[in-house]
ModelCIF file with pLDDT and N, C-alpha, C, O atoms, coordinates in Angstrom:
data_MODEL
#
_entry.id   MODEL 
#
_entity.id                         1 
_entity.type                       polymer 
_entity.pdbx_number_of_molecules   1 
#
_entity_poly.entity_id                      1 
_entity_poly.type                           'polypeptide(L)' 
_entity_poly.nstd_linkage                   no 
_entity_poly.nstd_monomer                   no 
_entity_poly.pdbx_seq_one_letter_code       
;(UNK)(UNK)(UNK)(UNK)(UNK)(UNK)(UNK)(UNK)(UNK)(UNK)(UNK)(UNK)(UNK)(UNK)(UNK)(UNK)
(UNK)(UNK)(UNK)(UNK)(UNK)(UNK)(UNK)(UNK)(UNK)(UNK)(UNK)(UNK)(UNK)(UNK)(UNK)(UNK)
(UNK)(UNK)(UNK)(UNK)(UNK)(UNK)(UNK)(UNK)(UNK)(UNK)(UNK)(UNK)(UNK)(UNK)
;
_entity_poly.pdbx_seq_one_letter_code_can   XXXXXXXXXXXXXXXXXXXXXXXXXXXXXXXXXXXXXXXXXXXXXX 
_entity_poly.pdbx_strand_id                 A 
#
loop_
_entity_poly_seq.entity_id 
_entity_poly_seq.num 
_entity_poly_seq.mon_id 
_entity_poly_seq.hetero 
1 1  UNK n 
1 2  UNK n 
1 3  UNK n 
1 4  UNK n 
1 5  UNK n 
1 6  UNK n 
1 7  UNK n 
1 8  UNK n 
1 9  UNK n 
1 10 UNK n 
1 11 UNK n 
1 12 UNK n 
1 13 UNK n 
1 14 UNK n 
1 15 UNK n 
1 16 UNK n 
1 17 UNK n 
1 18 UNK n 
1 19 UNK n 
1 20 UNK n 
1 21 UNK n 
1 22 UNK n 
1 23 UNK n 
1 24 UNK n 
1 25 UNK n 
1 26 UNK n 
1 27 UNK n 
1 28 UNK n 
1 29 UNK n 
1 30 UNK n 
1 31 UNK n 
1 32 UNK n 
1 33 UNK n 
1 34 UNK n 
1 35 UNK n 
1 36 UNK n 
1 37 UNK n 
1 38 UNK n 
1 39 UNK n 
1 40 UNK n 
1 41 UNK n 
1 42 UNK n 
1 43 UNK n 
1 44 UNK n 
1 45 UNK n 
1 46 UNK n 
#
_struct_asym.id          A 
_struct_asym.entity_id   1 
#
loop_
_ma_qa_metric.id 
_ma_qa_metric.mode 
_ma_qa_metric.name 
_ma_qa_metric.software_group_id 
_ma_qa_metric.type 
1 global pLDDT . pLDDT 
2 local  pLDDT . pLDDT 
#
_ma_qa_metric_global.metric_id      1 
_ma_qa_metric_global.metric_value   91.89 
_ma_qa_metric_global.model_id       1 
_ma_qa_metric_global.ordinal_id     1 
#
loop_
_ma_qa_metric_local.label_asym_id 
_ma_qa_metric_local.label_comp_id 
_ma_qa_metric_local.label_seq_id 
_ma_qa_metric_local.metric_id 
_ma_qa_metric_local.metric_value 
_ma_qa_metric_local.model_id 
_ma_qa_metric_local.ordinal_id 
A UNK 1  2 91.00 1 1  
A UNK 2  2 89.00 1 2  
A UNK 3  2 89.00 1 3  
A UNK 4  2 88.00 1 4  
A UNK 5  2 85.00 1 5  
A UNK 6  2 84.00 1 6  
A UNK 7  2 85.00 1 7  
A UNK 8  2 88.00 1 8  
A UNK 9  2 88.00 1 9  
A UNK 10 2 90.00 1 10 
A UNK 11 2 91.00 1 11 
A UNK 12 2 91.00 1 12 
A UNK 13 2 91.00 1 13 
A UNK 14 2 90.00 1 14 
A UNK 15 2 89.00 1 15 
A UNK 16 2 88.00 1 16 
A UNK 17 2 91.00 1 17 
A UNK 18 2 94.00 1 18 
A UNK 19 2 95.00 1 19 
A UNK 20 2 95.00 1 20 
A UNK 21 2 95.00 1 21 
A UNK 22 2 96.00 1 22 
A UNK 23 2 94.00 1 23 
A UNK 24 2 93.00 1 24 
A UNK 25 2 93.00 1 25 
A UNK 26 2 93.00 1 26 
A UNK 27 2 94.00 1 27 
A UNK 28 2 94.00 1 28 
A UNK 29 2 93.00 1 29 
A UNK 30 2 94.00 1 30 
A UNK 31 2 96.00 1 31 
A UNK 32 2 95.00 1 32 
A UNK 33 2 97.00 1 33 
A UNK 34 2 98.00 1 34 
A UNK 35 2 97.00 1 35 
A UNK 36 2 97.00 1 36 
A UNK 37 2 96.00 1 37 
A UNK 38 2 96.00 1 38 
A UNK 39 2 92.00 1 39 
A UNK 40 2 94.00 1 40 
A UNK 41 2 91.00 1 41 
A UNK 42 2 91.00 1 42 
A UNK 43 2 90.00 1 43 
A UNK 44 2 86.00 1 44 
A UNK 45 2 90.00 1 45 
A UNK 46 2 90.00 1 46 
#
loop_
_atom_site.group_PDB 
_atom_site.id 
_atom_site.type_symbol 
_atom_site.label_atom_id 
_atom_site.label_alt_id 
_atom_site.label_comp_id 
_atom_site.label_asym_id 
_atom_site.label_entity_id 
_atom_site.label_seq_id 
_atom_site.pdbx_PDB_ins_code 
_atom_site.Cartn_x 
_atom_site.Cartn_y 
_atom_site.Cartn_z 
_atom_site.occupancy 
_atom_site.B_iso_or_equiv 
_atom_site.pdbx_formal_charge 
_atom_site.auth_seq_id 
_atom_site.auth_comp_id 
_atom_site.auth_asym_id 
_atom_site.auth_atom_id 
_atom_site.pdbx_PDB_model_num 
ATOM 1   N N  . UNK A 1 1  ? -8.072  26.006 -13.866 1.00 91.00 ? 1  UNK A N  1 
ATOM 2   C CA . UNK A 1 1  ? -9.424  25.561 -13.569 1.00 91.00 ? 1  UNK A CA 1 
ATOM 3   C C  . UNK A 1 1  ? -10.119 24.840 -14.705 1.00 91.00 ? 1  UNK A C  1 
ATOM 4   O O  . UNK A 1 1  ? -11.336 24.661 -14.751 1.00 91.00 ? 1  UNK A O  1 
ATOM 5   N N  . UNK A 1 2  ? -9.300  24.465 -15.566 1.00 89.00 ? 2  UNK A N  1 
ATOM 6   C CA . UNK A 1 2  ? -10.048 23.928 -16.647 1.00 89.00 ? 2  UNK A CA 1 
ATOM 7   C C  . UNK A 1 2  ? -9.493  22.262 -16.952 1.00 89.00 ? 2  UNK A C  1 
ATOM 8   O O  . UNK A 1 2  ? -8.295  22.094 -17.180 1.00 89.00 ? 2  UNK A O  1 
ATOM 9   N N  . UNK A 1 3  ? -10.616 20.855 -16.935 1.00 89.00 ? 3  UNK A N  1 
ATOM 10  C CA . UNK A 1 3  ? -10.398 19.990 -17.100 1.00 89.00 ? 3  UNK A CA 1 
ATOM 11  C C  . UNK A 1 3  ? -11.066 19.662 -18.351 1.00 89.00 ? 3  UNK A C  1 
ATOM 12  O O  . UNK A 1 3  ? -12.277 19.825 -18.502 1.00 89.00 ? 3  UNK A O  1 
ATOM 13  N N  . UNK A 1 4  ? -9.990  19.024 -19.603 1.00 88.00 ? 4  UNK A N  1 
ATOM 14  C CA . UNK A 1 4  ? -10.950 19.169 -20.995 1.00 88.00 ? 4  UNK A CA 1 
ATOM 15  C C  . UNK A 1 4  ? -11.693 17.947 -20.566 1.00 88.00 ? 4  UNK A C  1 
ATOM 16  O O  . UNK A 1 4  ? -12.855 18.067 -20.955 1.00 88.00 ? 4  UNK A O  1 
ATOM 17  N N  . UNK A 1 5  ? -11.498 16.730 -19.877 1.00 85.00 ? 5  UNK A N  1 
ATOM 18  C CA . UNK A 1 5  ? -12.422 15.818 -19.490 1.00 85.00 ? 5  UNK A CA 1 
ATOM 19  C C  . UNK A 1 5  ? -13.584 16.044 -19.611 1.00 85.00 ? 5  UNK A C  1 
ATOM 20  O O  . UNK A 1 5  ? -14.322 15.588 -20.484 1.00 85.00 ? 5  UNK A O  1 
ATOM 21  N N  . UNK A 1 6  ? -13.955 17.009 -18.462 1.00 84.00 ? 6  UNK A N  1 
ATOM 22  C CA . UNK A 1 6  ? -14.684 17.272 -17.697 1.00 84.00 ? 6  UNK A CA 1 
ATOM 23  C C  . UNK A 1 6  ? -15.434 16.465 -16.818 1.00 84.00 ? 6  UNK A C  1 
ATOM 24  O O  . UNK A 1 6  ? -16.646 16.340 -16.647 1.00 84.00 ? 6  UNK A O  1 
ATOM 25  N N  . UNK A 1 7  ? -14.508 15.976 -16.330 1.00 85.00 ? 7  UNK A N  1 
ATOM 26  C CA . UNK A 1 7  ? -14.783 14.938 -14.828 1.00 85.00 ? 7  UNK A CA 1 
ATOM 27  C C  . UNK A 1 7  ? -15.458 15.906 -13.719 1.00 85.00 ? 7  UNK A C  1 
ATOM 28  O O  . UNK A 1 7  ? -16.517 15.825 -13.096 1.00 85.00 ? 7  UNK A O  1 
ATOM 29  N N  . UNK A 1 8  ? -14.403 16.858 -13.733 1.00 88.00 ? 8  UNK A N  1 
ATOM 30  C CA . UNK A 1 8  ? -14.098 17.821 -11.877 1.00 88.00 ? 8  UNK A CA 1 
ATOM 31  C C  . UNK A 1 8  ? -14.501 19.143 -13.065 1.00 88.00 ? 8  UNK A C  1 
ATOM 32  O O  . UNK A 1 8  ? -13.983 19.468 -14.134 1.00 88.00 ? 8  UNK A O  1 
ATOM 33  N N  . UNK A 1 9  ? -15.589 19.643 -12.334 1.00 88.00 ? 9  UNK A N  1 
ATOM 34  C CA . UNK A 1 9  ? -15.548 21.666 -12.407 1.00 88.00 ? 9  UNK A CA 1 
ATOM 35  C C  . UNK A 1 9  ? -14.470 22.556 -12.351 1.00 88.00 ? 9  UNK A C  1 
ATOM 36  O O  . UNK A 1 9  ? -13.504 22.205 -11.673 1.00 88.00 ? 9  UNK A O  1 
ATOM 37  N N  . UNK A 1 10 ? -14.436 23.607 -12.910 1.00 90.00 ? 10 UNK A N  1 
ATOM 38  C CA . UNK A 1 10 ? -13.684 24.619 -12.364 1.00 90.00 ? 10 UNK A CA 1 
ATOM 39  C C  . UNK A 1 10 ? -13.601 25.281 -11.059 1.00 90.00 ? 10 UNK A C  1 
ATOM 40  O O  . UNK A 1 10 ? -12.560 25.740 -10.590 1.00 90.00 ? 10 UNK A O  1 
ATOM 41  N N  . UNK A 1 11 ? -15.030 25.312 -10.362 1.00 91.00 ? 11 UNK A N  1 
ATOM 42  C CA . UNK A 1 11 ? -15.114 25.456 -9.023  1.00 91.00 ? 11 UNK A CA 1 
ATOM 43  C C  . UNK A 1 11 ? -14.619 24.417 -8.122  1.00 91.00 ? 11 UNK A C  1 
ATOM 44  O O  . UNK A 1 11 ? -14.008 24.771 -7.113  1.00 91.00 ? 11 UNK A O  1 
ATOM 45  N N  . UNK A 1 12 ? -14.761 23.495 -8.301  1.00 91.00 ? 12 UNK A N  1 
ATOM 46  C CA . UNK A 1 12 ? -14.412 21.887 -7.869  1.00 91.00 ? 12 UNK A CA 1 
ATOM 47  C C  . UNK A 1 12 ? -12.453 22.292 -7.640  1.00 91.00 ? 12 UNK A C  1 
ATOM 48  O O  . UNK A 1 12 ? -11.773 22.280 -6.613  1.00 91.00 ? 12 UNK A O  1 
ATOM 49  N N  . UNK A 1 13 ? -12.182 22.521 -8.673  1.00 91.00 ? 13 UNK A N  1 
ATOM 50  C CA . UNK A 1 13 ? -10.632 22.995 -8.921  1.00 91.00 ? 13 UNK A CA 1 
ATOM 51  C C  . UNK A 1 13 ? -10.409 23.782 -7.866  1.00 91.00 ? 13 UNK A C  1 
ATOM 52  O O  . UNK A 1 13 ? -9.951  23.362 -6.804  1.00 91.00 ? 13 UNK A O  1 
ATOM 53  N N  . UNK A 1 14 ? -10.712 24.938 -8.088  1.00 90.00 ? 14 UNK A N  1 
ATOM 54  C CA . UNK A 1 14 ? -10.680 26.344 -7.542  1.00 90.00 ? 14 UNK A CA 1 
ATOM 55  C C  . UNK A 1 14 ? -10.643 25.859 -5.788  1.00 90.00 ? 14 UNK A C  1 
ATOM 56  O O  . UNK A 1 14 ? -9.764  26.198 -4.996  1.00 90.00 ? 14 UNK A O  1 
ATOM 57  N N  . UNK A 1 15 ? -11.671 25.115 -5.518  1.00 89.00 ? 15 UNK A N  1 
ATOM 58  C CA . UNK A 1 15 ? -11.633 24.759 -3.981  1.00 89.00 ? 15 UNK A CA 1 
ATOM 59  C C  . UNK A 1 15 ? -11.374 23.887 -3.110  1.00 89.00 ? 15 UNK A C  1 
ATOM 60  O O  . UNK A 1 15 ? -11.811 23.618 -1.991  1.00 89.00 ? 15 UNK A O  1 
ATOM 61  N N  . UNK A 1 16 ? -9.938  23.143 -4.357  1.00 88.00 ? 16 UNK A N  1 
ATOM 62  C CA . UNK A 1 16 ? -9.682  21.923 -3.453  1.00 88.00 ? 16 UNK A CA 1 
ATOM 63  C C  . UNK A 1 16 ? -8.066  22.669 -3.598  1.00 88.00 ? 16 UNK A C  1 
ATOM 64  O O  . UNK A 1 16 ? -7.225  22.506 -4.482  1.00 88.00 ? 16 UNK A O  1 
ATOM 65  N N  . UNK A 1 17 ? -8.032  23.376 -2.586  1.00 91.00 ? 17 UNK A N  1 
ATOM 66  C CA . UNK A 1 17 ? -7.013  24.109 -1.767  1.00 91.00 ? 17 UNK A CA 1 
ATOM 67  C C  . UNK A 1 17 ? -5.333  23.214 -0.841  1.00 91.00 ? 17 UNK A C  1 
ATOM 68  O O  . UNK A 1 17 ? -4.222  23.562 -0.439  1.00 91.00 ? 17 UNK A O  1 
ATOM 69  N N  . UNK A 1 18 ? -6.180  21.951 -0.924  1.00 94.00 ? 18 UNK A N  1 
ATOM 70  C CA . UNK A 1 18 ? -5.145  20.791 -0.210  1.00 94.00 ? 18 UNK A CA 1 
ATOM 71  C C  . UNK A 1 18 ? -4.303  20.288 -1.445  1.00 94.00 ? 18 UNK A C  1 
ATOM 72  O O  . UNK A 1 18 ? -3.352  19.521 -1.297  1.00 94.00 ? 18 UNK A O  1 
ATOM 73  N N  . UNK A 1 19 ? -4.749  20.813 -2.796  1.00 95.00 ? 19 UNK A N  1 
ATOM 74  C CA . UNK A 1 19 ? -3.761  20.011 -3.910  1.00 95.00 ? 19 UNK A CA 1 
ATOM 75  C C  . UNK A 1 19 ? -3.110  20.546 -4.323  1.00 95.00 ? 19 UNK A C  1 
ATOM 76  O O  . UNK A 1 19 ? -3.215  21.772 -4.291  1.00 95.00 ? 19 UNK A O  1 
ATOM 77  N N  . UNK A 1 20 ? -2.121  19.954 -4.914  1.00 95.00 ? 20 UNK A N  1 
ATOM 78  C CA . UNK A 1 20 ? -1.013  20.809 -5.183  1.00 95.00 ? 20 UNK A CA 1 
ATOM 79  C C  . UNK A 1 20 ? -0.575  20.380 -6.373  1.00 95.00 ? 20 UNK A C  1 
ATOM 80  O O  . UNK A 1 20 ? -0.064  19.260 -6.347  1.00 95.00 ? 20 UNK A O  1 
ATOM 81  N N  . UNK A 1 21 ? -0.626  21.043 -7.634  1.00 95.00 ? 21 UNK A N  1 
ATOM 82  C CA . UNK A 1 21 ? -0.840  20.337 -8.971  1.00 95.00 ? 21 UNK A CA 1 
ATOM 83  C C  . UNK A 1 21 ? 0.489   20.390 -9.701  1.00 95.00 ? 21 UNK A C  1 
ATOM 84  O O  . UNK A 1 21 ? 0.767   21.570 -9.916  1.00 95.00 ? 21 UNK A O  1 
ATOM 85  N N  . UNK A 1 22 ? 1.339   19.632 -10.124 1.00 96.00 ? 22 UNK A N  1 
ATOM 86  C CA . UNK A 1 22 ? 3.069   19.992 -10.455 1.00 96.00 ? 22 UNK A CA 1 
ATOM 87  C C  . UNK A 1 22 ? 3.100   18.800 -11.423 1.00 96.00 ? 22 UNK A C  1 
ATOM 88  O O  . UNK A 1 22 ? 2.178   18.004 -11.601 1.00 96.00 ? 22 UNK A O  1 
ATOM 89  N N  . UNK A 1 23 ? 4.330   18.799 -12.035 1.00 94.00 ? 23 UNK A N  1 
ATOM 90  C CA . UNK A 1 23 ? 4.958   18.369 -13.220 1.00 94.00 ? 23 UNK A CA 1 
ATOM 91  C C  . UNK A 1 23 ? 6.302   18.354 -12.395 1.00 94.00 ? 23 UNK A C  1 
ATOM 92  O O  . UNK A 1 23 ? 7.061   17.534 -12.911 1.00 94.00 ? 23 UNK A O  1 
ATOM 93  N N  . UNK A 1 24 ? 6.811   18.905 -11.410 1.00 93.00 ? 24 UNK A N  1 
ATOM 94  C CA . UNK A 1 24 ? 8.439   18.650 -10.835 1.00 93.00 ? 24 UNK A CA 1 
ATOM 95  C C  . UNK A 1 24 ? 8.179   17.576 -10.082 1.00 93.00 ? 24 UNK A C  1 
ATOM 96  O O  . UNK A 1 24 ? 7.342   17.458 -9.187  1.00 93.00 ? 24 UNK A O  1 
ATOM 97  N N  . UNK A 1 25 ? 9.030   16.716 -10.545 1.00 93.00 ? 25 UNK A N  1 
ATOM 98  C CA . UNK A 1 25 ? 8.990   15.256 -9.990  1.00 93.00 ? 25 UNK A CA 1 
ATOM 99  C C  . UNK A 1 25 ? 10.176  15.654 -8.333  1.00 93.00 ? 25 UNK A C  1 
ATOM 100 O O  . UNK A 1 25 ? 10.222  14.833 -7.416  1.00 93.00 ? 25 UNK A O  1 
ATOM 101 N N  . UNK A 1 26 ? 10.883  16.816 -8.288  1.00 93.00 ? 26 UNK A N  1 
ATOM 102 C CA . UNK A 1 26 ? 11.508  16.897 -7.212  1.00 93.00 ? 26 UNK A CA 1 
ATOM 103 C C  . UNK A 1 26 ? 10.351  17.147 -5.855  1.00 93.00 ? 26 UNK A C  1 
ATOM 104 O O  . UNK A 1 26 ? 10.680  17.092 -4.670  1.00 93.00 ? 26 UNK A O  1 
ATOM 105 N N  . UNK A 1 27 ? 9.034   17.411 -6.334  1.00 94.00 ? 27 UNK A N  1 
ATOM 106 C CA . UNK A 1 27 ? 7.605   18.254 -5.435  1.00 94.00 ? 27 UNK A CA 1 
ATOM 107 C C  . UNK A 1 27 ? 7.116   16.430 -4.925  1.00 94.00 ? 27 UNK A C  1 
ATOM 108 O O  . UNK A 1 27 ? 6.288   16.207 -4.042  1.00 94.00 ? 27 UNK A O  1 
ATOM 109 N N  . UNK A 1 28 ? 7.656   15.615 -5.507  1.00 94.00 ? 28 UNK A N  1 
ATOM 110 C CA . UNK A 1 28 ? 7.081   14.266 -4.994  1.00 94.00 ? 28 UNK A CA 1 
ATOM 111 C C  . UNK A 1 28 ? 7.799   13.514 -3.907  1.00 94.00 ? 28 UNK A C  1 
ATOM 112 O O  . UNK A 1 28 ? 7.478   12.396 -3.504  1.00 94.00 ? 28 UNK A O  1 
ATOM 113 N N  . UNK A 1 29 ? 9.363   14.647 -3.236  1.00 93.00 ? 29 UNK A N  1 
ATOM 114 C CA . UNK A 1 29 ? 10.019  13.285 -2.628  1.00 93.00 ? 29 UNK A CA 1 
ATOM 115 C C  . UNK A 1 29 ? 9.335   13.501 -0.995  1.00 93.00 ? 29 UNK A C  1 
ATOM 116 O O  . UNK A 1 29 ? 9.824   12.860 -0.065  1.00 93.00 ? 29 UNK A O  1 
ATOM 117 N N  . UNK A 1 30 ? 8.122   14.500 -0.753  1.00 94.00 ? 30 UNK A N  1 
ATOM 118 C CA . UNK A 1 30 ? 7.889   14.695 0.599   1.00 94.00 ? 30 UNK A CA 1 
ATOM 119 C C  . UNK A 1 30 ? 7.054   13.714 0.898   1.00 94.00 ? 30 UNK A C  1 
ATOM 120 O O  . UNK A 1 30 ? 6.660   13.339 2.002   1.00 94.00 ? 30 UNK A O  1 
ATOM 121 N N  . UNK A 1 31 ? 6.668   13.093 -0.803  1.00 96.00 ? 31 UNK A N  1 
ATOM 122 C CA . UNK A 1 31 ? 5.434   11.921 -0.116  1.00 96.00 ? 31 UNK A CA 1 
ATOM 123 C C  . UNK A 1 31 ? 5.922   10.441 0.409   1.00 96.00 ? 31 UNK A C  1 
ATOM 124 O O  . UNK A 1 31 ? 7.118   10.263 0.640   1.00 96.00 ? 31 UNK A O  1 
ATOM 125 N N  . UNK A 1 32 ? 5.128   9.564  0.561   1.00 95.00 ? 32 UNK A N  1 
ATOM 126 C CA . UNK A 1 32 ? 5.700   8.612  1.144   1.00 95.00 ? 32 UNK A CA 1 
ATOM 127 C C  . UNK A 1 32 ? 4.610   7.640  0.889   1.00 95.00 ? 32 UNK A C  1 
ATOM 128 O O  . UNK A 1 32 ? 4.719   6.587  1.517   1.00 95.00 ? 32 UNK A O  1 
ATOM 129 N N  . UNK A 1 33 ? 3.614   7.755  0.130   1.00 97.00 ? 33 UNK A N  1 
ATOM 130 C CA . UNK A 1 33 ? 2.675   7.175  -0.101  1.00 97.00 ? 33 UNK A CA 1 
ATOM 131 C C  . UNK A 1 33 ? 2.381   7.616  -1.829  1.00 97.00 ? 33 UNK A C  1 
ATOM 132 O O  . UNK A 1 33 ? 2.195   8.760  -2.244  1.00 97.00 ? 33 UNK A O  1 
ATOM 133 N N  . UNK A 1 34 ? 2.405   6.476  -2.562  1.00 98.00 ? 34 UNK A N  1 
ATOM 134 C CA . UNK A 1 34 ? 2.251   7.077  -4.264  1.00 98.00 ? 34 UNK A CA 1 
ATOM 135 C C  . UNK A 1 34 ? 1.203   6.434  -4.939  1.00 98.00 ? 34 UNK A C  1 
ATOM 136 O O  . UNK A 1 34 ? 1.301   5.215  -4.801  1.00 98.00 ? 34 UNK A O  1 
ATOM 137 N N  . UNK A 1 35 ? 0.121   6.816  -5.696  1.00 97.00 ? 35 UNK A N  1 
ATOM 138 C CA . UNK A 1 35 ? -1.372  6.248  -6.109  1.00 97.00 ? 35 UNK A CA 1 
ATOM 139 C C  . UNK A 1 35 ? -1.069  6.494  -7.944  1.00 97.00 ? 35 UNK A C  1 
ATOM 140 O O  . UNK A 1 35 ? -1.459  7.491  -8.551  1.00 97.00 ? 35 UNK A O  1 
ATOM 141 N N  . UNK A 1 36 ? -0.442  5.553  -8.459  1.00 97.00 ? 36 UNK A N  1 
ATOM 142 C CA . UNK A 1 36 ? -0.196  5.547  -9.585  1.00 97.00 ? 36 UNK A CA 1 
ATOM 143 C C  . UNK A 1 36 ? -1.624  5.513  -10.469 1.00 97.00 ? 36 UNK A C  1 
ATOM 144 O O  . UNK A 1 36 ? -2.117  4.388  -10.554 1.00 97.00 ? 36 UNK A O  1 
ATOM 145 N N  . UNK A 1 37 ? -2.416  6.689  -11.195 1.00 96.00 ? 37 UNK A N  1 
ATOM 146 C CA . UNK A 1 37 ? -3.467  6.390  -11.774 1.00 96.00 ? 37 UNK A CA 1 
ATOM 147 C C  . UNK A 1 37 ? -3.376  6.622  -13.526 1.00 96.00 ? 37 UNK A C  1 
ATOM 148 O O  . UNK A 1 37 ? -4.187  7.450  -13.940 1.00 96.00 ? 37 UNK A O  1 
ATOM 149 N N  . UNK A 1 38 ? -2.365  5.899  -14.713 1.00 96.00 ? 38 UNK A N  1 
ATOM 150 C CA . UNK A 1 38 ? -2.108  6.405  -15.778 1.00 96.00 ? 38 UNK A CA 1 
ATOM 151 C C  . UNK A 1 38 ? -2.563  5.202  -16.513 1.00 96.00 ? 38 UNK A C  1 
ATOM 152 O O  . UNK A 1 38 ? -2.745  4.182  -15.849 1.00 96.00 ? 38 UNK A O  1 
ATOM 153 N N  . UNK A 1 39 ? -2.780  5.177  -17.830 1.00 92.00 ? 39 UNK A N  1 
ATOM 154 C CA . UNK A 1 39 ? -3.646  4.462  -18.567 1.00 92.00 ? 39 UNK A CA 1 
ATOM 155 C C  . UNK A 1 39 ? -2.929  3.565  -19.020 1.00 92.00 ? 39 UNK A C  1 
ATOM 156 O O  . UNK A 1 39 ? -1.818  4.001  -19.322 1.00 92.00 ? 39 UNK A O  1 
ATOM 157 N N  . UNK A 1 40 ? -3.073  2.399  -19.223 1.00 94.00 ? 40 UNK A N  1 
ATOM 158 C CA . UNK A 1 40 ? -2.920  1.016  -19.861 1.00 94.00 ? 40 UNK A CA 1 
ATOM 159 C C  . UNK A 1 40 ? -3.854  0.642  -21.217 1.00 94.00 ? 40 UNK A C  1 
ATOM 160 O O  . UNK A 1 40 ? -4.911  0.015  -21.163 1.00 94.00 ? 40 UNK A O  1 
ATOM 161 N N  . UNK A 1 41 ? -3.324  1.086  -22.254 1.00 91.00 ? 41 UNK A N  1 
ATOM 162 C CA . UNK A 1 41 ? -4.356  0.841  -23.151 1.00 91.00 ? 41 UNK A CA 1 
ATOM 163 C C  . UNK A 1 41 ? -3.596  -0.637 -24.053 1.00 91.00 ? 41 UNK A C  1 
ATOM 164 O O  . UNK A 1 41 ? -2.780  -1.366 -23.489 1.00 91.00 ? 41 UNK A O  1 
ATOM 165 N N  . UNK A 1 42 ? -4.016  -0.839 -25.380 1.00 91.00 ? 42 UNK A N  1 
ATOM 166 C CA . UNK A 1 42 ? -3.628  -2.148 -26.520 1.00 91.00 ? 42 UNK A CA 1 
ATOM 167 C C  . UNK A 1 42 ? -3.348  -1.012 -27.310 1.00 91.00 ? 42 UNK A C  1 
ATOM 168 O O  . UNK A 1 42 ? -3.824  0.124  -27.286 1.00 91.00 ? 42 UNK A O  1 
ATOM 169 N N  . UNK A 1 43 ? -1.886  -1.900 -28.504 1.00 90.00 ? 43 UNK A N  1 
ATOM 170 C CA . UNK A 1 43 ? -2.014  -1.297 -29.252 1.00 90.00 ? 43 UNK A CA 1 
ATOM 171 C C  . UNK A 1 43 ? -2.424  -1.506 -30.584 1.00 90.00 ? 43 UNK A C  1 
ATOM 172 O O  . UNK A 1 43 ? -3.287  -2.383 -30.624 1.00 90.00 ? 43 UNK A O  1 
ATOM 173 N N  . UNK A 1 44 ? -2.141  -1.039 -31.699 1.00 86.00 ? 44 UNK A N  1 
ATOM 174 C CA . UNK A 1 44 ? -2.533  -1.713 -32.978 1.00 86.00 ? 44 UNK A CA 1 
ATOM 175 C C  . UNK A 1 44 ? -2.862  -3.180 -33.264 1.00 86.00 ? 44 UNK A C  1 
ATOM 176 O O  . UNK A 1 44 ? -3.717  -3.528 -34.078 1.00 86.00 ? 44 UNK A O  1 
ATOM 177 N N  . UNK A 1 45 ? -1.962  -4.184 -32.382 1.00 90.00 ? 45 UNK A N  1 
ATOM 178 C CA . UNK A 1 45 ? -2.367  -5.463 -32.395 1.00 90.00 ? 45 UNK A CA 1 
ATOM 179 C C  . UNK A 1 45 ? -3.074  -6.149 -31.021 1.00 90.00 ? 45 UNK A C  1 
ATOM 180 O O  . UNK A 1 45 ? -3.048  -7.350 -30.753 1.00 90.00 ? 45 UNK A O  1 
ATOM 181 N N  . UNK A 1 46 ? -3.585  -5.298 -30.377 1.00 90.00 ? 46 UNK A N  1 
ATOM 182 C CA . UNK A 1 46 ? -4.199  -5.691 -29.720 1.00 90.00 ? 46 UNK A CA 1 
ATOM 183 C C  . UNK A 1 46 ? -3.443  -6.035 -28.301 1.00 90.00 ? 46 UNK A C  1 
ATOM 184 O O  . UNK A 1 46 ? -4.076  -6.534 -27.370 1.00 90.00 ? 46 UNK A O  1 
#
């Protein structure tokens, strides 16, 4: 229940019951639809 963000609450967490939070990339082959959201930053040179 803890986001160091702090975007989303701990309650927010706690009651979104439809998610299913994993690191096993084998827990991804039921989907069929994928929403890639990971950061694109620059680096030292820009």
């Amino acid at each position: 229940g803890i986001d160091k963000n702090l975007e989303v609450t701990k309650k927010e967490l706690y009651e979104a019951k439809k998610l299913i939070i994993t690191n096993d990339i084998q827990k991804l082959k039921i989907s069929n639809c994928y929403i890639v959201a990971v950061p694109t930053p620059i680096d030292k040179n820009k």
